[in-house]
N, C-alpha and C. Protein backbone atom coordinates (compact mmCIF):
# COMPACT_ATOMS: atom_id res chain seq x y z
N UNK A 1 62.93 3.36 28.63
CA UNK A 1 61.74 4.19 28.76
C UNK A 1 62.14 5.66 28.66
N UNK A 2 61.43 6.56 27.85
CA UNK A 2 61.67 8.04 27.72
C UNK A 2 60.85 8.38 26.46
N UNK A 3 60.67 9.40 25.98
CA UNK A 3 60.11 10.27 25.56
C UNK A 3 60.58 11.20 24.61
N UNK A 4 60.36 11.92 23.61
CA UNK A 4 61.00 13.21 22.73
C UNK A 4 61.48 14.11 23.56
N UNK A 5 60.66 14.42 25.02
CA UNK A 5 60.97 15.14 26.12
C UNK A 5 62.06 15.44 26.57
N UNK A 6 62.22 13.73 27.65
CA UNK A 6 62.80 13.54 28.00
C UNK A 6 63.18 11.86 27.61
N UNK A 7 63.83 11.35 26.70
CA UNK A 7 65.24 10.79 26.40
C UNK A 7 65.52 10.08 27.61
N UNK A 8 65.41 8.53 27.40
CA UNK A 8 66.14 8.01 27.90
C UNK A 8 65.90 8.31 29.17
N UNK A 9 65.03 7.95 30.07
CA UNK A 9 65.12 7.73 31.57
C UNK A 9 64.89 7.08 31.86
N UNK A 10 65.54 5.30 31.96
CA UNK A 10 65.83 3.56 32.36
C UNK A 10 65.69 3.77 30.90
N UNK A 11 67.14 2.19 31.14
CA UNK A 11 67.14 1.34 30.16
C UNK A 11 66.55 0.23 30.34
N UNK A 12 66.81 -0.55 29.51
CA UNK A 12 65.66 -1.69 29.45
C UNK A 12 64.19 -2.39 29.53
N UNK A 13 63.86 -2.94 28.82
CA UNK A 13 61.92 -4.01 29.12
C UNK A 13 62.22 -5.08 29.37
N UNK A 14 61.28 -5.29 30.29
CA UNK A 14 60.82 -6.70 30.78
C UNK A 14 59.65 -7.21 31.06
N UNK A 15 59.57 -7.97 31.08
CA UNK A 15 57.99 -9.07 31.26
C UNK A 15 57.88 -8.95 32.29
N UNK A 16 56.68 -9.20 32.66
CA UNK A 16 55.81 -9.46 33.98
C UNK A 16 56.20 -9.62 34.54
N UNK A 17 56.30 -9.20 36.01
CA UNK A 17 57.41 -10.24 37.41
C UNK A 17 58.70 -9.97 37.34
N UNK A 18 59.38 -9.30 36.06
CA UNK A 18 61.02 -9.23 35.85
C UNK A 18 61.82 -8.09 36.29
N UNK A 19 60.78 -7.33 36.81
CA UNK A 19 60.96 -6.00 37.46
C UNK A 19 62.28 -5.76 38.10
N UNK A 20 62.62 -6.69 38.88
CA UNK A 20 63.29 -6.80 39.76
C UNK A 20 64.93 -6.96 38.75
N UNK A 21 64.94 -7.96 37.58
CA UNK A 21 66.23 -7.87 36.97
C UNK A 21 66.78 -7.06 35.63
N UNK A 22 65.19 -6.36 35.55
CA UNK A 22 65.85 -4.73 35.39
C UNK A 22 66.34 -4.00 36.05
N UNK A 23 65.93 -3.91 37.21
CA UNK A 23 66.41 -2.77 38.17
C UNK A 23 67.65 -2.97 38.09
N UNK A 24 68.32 -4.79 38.57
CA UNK A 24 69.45 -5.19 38.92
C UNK A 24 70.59 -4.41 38.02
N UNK A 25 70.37 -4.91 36.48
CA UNK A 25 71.00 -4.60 35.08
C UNK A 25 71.25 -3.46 35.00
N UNK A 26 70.02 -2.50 34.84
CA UNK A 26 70.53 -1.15 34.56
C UNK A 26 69.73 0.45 35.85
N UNK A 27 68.49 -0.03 35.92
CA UNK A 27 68.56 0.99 36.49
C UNK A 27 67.73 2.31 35.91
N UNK A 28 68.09 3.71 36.76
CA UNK A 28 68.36 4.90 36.39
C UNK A 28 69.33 5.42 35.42
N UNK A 29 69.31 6.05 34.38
CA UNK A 29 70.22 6.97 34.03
C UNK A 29 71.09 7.38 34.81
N UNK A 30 72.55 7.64 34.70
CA UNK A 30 73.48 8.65 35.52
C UNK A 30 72.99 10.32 35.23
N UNK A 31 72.54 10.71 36.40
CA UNK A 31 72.07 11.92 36.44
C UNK A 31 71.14 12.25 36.59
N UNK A 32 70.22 11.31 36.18
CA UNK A 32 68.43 11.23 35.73
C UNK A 32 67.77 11.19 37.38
N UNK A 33 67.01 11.77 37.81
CA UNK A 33 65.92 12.04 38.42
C UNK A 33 64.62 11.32 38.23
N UNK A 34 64.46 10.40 39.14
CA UNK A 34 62.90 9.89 38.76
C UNK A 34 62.01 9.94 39.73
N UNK A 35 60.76 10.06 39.44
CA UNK A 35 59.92 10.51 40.87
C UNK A 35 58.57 10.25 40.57
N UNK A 36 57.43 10.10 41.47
CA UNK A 36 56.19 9.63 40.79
C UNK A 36 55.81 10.63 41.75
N UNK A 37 54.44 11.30 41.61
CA UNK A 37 53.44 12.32 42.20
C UNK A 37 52.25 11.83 42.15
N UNK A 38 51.52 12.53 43.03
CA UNK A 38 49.97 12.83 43.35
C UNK A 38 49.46 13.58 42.35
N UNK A 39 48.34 14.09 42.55
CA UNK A 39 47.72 14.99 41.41
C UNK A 39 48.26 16.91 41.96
N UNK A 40 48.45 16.75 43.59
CA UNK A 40 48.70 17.93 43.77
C UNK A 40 50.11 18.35 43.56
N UNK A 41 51.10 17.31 43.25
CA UNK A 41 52.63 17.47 42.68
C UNK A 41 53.27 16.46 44.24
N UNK A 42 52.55 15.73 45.82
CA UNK A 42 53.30 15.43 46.19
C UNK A 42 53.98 14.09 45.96
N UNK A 43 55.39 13.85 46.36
CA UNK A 43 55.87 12.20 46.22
C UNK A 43 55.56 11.54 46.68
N UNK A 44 55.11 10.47 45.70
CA UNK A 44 54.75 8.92 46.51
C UNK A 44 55.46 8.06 46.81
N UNK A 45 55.30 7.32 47.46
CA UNK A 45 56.48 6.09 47.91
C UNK A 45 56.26 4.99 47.21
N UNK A 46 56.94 4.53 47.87
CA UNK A 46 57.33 2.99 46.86
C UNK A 46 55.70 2.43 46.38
N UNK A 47 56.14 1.86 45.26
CA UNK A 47 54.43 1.05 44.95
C UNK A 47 53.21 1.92 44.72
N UNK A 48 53.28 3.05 44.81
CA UNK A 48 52.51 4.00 44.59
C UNK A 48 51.95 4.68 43.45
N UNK A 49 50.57 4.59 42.81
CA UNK A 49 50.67 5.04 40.98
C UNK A 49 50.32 5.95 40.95
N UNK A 50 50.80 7.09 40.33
CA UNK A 50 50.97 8.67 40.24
C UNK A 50 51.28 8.56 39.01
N UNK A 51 52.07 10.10 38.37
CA UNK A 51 52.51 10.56 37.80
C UNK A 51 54.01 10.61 37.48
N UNK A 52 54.43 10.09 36.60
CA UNK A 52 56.38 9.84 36.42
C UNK A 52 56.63 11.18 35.72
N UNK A 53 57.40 11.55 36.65
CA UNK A 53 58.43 13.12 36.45
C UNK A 53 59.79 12.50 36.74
N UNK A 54 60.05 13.93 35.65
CA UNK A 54 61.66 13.49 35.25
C UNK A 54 62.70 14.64 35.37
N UNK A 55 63.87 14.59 35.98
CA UNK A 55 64.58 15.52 35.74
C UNK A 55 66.17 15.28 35.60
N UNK A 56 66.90 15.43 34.04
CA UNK A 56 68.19 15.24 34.01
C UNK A 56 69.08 16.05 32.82
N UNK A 57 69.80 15.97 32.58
CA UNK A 57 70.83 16.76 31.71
C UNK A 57 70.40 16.89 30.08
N UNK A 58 69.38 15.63 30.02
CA UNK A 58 69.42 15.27 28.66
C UNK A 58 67.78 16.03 28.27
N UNK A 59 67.15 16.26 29.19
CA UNK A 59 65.52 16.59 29.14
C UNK A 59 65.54 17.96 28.07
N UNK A 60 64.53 18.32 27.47
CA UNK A 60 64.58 19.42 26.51
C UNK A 60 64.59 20.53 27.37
N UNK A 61 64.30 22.00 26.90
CA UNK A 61 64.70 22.91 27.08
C UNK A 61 63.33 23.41 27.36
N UNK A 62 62.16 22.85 26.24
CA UNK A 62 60.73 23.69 26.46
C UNK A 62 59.92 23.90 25.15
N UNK A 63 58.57 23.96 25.48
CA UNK A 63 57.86 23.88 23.83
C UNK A 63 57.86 25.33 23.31
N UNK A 64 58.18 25.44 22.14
CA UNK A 64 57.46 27.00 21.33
C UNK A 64 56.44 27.29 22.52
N UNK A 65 55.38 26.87 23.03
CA UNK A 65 54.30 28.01 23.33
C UNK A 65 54.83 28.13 24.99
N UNK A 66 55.24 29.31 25.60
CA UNK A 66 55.61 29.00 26.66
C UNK A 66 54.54 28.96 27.82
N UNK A 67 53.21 28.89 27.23
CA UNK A 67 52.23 28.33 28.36
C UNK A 67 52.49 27.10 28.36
N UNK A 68 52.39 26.57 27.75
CA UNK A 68 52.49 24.56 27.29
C UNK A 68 53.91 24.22 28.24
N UNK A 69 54.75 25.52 28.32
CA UNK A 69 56.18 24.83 29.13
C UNK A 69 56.06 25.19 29.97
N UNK A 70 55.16 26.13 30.90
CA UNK A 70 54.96 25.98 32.10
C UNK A 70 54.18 25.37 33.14
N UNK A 71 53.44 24.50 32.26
CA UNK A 71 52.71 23.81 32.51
C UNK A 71 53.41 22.06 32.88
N UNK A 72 54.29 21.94 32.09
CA UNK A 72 54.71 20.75 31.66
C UNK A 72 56.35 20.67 32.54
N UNK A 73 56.32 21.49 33.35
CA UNK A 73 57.35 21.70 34.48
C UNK A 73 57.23 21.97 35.90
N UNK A 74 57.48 21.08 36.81
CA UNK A 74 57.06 21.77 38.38
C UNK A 74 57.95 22.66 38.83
N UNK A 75 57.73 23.13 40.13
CA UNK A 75 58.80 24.59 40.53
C UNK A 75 60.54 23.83 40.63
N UNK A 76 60.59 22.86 40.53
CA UNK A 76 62.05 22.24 41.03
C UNK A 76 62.42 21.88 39.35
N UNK A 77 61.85 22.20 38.39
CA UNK A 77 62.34 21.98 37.30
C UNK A 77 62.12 20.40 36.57
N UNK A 78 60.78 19.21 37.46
CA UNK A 78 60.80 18.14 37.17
C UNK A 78 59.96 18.04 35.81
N UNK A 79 60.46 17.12 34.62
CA UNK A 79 58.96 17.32 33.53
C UNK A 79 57.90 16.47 34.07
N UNK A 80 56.80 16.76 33.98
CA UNK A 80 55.47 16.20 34.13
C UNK A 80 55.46 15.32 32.43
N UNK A 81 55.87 13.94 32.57
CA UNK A 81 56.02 12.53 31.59
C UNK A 81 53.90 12.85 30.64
N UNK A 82 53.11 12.80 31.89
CA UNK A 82 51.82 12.40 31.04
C UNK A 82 51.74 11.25 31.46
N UNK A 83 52.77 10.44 31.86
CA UNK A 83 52.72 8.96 32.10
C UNK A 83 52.34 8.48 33.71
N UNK A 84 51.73 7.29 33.88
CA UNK A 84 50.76 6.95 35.12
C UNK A 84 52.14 5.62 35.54
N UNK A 85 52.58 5.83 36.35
CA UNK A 85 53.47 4.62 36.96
C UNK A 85 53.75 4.63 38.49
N UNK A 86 54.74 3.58 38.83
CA UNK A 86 55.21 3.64 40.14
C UNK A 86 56.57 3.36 39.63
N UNK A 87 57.43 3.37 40.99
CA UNK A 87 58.66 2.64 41.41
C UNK A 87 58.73 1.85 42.63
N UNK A 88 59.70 0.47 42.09
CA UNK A 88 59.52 -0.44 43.23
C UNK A 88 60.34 -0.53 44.14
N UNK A 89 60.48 -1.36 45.22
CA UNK A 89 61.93 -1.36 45.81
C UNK A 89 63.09 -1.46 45.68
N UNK A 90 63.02 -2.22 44.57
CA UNK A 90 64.64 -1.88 43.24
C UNK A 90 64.92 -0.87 42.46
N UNK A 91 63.63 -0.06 42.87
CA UNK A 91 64.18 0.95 41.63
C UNK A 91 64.04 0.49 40.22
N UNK A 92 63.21 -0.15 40.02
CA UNK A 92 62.14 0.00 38.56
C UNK A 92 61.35 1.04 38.36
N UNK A 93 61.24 1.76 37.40
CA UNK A 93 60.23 2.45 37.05
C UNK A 93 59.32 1.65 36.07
N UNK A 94 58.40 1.28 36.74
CA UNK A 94 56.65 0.69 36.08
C UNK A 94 55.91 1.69 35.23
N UNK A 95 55.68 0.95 34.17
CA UNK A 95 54.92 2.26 33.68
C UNK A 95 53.40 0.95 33.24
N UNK A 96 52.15 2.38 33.55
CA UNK A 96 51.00 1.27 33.79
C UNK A 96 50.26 2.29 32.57
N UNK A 97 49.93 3.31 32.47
CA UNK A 97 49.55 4.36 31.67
C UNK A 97 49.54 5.19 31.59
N UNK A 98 48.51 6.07 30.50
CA UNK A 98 48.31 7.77 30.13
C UNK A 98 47.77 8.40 31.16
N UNK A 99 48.05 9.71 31.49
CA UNK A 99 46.83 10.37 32.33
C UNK A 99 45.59 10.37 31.20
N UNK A 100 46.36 10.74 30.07
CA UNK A 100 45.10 11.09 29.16
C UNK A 100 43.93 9.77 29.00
N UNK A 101 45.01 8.68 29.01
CA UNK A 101 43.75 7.46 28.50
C UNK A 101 43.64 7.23 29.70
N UNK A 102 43.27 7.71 30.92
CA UNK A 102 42.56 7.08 32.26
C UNK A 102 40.76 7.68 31.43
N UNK A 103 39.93 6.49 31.73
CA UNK A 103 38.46 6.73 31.58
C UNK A 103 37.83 7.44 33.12
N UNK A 104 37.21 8.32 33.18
CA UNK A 104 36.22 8.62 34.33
C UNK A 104 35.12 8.12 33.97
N UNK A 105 34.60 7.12 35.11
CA UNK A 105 33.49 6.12 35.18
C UNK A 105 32.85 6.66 36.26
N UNK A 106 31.47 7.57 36.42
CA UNK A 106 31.19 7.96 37.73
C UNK A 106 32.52 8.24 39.01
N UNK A 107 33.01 8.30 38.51
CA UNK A 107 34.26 8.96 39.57
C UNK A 107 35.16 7.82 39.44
N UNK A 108 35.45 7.03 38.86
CA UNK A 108 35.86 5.78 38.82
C UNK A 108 37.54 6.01 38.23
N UNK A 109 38.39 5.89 37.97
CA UNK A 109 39.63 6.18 37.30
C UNK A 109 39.57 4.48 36.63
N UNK A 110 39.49 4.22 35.52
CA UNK A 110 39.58 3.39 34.62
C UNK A 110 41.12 3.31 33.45
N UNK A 111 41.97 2.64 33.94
CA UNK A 111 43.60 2.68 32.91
C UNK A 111 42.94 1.91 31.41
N UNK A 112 42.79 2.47 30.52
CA UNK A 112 42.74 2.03 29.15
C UNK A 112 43.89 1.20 28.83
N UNK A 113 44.94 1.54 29.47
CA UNK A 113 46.01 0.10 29.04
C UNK A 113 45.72 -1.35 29.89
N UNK A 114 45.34 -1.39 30.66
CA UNK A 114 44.65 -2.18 31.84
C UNK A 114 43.73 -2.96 30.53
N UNK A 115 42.81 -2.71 30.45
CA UNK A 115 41.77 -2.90 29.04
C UNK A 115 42.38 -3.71 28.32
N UNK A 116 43.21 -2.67 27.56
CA UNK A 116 43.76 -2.94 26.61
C UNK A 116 44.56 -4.44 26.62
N UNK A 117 45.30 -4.47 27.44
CA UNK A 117 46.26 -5.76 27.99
C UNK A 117 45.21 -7.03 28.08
N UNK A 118 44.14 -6.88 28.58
CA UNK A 118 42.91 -8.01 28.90
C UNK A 118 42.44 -8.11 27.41
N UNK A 119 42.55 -7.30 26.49
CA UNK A 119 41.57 -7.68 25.28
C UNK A 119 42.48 -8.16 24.31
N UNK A 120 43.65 -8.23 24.90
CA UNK A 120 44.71 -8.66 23.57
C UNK A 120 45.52 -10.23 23.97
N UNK A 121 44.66 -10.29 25.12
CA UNK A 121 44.37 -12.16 25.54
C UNK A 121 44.14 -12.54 24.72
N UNK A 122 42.63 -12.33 24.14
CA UNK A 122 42.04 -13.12 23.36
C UNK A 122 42.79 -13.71 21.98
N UNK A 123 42.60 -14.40 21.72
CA UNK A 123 43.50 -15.30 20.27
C UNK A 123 42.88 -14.79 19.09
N UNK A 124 42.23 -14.13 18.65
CA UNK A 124 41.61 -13.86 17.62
C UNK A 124 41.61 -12.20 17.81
N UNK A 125 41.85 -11.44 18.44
CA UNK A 125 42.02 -9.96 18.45
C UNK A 125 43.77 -9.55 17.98
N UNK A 126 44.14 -9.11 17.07
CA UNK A 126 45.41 -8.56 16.98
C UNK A 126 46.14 -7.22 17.33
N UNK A 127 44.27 -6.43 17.46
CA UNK A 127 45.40 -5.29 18.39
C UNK A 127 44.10 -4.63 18.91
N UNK A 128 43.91 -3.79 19.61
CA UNK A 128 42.81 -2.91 20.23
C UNK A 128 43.16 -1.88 20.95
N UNK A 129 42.32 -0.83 20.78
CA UNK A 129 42.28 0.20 21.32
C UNK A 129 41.33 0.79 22.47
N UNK A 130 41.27 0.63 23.66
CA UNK A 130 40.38 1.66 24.61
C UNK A 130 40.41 3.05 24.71
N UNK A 131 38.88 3.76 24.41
CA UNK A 131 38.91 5.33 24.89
C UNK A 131 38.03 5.46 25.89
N UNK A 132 37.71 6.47 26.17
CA UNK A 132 36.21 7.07 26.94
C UNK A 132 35.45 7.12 25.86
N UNK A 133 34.21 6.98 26.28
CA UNK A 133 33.20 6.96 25.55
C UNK A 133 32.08 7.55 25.92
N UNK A 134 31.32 8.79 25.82
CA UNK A 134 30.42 9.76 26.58
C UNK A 134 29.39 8.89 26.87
N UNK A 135 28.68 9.34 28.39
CA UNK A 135 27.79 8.75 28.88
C UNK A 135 26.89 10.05 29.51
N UNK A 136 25.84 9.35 29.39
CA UNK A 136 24.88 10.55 30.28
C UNK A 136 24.87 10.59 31.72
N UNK A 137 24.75 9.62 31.96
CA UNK A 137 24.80 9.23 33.78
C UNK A 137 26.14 9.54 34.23
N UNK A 138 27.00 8.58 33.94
CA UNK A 138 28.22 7.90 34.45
C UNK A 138 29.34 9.32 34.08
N UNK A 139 28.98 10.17 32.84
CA UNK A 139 30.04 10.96 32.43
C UNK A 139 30.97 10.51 31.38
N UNK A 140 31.74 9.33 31.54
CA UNK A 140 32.33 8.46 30.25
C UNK A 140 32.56 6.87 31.01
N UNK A 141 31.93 6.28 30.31
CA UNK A 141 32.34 4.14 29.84
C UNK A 141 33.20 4.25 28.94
N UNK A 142 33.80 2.89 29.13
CA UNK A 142 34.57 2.05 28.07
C UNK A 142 34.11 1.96 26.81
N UNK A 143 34.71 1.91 25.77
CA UNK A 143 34.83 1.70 24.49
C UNK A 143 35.77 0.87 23.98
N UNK A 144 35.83 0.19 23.15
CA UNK A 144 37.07 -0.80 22.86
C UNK A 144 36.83 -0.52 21.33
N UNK A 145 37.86 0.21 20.35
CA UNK A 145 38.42 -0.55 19.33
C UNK A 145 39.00 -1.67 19.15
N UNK A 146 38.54 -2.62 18.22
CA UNK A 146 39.31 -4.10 17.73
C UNK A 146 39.05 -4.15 16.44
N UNK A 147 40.67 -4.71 16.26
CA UNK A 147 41.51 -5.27 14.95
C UNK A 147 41.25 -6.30 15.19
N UNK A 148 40.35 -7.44 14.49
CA UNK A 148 40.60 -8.97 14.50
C UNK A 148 42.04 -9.63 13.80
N UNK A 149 42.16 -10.34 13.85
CA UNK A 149 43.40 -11.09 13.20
C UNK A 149 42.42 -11.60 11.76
N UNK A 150 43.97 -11.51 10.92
CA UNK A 150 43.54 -12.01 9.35
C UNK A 150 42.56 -13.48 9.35
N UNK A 151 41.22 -13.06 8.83
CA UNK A 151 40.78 -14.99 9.12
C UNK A 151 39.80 -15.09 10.15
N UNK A 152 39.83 -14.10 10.83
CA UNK A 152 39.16 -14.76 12.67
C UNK A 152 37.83 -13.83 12.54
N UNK A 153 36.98 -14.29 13.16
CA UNK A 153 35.71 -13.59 13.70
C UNK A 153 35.54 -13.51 15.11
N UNK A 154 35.90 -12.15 15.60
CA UNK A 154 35.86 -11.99 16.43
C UNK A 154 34.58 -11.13 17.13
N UNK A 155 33.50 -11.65 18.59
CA UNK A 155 31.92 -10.64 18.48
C UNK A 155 32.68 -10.32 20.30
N UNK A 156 31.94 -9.04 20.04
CA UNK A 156 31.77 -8.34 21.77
C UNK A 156 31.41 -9.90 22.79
N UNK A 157 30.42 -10.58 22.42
CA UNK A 157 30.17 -11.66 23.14
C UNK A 157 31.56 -12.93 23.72
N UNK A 158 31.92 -13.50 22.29
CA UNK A 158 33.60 -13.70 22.81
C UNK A 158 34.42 -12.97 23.45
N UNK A 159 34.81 -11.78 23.80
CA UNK A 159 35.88 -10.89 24.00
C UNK A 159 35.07 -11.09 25.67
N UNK A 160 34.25 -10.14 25.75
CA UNK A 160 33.08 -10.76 26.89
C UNK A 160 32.93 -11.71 28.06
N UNK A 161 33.07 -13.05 27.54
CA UNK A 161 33.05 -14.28 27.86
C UNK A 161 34.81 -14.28 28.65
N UNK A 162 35.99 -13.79 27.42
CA UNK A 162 37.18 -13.86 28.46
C UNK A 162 37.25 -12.96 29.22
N UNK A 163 36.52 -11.95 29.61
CA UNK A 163 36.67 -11.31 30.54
C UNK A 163 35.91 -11.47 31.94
N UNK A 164 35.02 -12.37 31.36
CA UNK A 164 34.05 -12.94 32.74
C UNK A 164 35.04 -14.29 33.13
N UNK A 165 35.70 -14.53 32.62
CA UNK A 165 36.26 -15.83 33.06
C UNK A 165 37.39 -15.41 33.93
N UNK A 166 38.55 -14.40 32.99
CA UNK A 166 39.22 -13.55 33.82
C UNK A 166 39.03 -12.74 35.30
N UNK A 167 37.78 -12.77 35.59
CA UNK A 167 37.04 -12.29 36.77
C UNK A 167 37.16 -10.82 36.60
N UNK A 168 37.74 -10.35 35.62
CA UNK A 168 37.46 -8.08 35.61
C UNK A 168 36.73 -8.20 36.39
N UNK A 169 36.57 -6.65 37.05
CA UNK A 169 35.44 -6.13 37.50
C UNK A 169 34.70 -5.46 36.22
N UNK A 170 33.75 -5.95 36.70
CA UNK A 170 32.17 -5.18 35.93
C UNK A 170 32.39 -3.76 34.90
N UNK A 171 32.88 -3.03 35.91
CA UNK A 171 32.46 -1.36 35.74
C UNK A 171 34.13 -1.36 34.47
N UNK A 172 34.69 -2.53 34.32
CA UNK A 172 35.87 -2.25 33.37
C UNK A 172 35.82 -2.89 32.48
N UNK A 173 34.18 -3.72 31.85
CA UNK A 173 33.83 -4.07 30.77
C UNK A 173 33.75 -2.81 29.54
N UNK A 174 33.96 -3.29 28.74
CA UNK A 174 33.79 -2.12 27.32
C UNK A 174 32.22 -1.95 26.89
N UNK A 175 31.89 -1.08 27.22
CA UNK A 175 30.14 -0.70 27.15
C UNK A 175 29.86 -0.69 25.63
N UNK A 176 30.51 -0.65 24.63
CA UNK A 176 30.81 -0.99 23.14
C UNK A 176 32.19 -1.01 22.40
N UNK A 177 31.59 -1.96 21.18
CA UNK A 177 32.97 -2.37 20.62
C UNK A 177 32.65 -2.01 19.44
N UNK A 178 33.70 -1.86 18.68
CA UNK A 178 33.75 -1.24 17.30
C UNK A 178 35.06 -2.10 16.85
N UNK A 179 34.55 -3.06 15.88
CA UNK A 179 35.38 -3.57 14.97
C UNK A 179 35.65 -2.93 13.61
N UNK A 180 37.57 -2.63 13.90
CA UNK A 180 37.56 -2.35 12.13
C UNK A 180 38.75 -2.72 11.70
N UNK A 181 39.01 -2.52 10.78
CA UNK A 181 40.19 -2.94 9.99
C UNK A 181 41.83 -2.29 10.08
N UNK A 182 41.45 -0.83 11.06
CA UNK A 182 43.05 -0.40 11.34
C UNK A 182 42.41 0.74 12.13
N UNK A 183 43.87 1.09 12.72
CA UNK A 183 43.61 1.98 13.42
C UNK A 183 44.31 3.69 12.73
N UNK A 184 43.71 4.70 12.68
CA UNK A 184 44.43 5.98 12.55
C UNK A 184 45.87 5.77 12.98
N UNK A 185 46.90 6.51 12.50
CA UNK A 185 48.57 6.39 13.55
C UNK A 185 48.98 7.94 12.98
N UNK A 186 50.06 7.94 13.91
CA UNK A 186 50.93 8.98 13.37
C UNK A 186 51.89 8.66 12.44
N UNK A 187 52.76 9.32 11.73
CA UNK A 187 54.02 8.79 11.47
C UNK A 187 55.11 8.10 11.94
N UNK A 188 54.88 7.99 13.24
CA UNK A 188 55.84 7.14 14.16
C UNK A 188 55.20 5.70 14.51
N UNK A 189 53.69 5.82 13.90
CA UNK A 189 52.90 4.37 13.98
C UNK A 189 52.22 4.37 15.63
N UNK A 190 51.97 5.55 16.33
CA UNK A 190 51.57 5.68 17.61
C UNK A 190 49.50 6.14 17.11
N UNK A 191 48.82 5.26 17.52
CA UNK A 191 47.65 5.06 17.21
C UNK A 191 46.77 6.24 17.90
N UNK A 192 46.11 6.99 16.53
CA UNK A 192 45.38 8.65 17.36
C UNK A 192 44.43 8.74 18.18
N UNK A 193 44.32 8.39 19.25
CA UNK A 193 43.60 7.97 20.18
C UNK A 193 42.35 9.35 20.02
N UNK A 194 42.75 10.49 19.66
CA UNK A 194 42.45 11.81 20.07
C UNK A 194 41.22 11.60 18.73
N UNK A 195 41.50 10.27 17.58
CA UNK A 195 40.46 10.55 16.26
C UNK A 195 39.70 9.57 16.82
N UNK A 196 39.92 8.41 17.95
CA UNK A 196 38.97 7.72 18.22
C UNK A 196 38.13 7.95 18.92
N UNK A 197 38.37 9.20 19.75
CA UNK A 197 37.66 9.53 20.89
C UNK A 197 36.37 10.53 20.10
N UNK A 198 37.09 11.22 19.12
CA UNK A 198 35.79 11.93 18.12
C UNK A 198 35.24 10.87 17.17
N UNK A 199 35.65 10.26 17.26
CA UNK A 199 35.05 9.00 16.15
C UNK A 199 33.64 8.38 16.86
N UNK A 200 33.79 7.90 18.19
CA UNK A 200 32.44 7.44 19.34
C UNK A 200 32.13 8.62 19.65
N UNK A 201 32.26 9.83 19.87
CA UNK A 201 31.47 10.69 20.45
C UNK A 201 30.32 11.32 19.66
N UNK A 202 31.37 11.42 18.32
CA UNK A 202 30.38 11.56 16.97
C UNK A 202 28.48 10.31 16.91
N UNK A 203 29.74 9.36 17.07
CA UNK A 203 28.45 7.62 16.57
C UNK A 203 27.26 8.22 18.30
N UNK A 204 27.78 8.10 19.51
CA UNK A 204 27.25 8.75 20.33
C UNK A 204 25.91 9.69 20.37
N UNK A 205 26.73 11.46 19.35
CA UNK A 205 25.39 12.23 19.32
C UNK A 205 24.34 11.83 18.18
N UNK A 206 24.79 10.88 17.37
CA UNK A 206 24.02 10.35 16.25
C UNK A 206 22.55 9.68 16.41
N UNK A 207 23.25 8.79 17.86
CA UNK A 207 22.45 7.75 18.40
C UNK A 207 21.30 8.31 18.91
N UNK A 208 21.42 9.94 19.81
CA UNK A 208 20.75 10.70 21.23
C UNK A 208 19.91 10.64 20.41
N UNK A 209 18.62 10.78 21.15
CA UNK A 209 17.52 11.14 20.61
C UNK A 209 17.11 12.55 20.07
């Protein structure tokens, strides 16, 4: 796990439940600093989902704009990741999601990878995307981009159905779905979340009266 940032802070992935024989294996970096926060910068304890900050030998130096690098650094020199995780009693670092892709649902904190993970159950979806999606009331709902698999017909009603079976809560259903054939990426193949979010907000003011 790491970043262009920061490089390399834990080695190794594992599946569900395996938490524990990562930690065993490898661990922390030698040197590396890992720490999860609150929103006001304090540390959380074990099991706790915050913010993963990082601080070690290998971390960059700072962006061209030096507002962007003071921002992206606390007073002890930790980087602020962007990333939503905990650490466990072994010393795993969990990573669960974006700050950016958390949805606000009436005050609600909604993880788009959370989503995401539940909609890529289904056997006939090959990949999907969750954003916010503007709301008048609520402020922003769920949205789900879906890639069907080559062959499959996949409707909001199926996808739907496994999530009522799954027992989700309610308020973490996708309030619309948009099927298409690919998703925007970067050159590194990291999917532009930032064109999907203008992509529904656009279909959105289209809709208003």
């Amino acid at each position: 796990y790491g970043s262009s940032e920061a490089p390399m802070i834990t080695l190794g992935f594992c599946a569900p439940g395996q938490e524990r024989l990562a930690a065993e294996t490898d661990g922390e970096i030698v040197d590396y600093e890992v720490r999860v926060v609150d929103l006001e910068g304090r540390t959380l304890g074990i099991g706790q989902e915050g913010e993963i900050c990082a601080r070690g030998p290998a971390l960059f130096l700072g962006y061209a704009d030096a507002v962007h690098s003071a921002e992206a650094f606390d007073s002890e020199g930790f980087f602020r990741t962007g990333d939503i995780g905990y650490v466990t009693a072994d010393n795993a670092v969990v990573f669960t999601g974006r700050i950016k892709d958390l949805i606000n649902r009436g005050g609600e904190k909604i993880s788009a990878k959370e989503v995401e993970d539940l909609l890529h159950q289904h056997p006939g979806v090959m990949n999907a995307a969750v954003v916010a999606m503007p709301h008048a009331r609520l402020g922003e709902t769920v949205c789900a981009y879906v890639i069907p698999k080559p062959g499959q017909v996949v409707t909001a009603a199926d996808i739907t159905a496994l999530l009522d079976a799954a027992g989700v809560a309610k308020q973490k259903y996708p309030e619309r779905f948009i099927f298409v054939d690919d998703f925007p990426k970067t050159a590194s193949g990291k999917v532009k979340k930032d064109l999907l979010r203008a992509d529904v907000r656009a279909r959105v003011d289209r809709a208003a009266p």
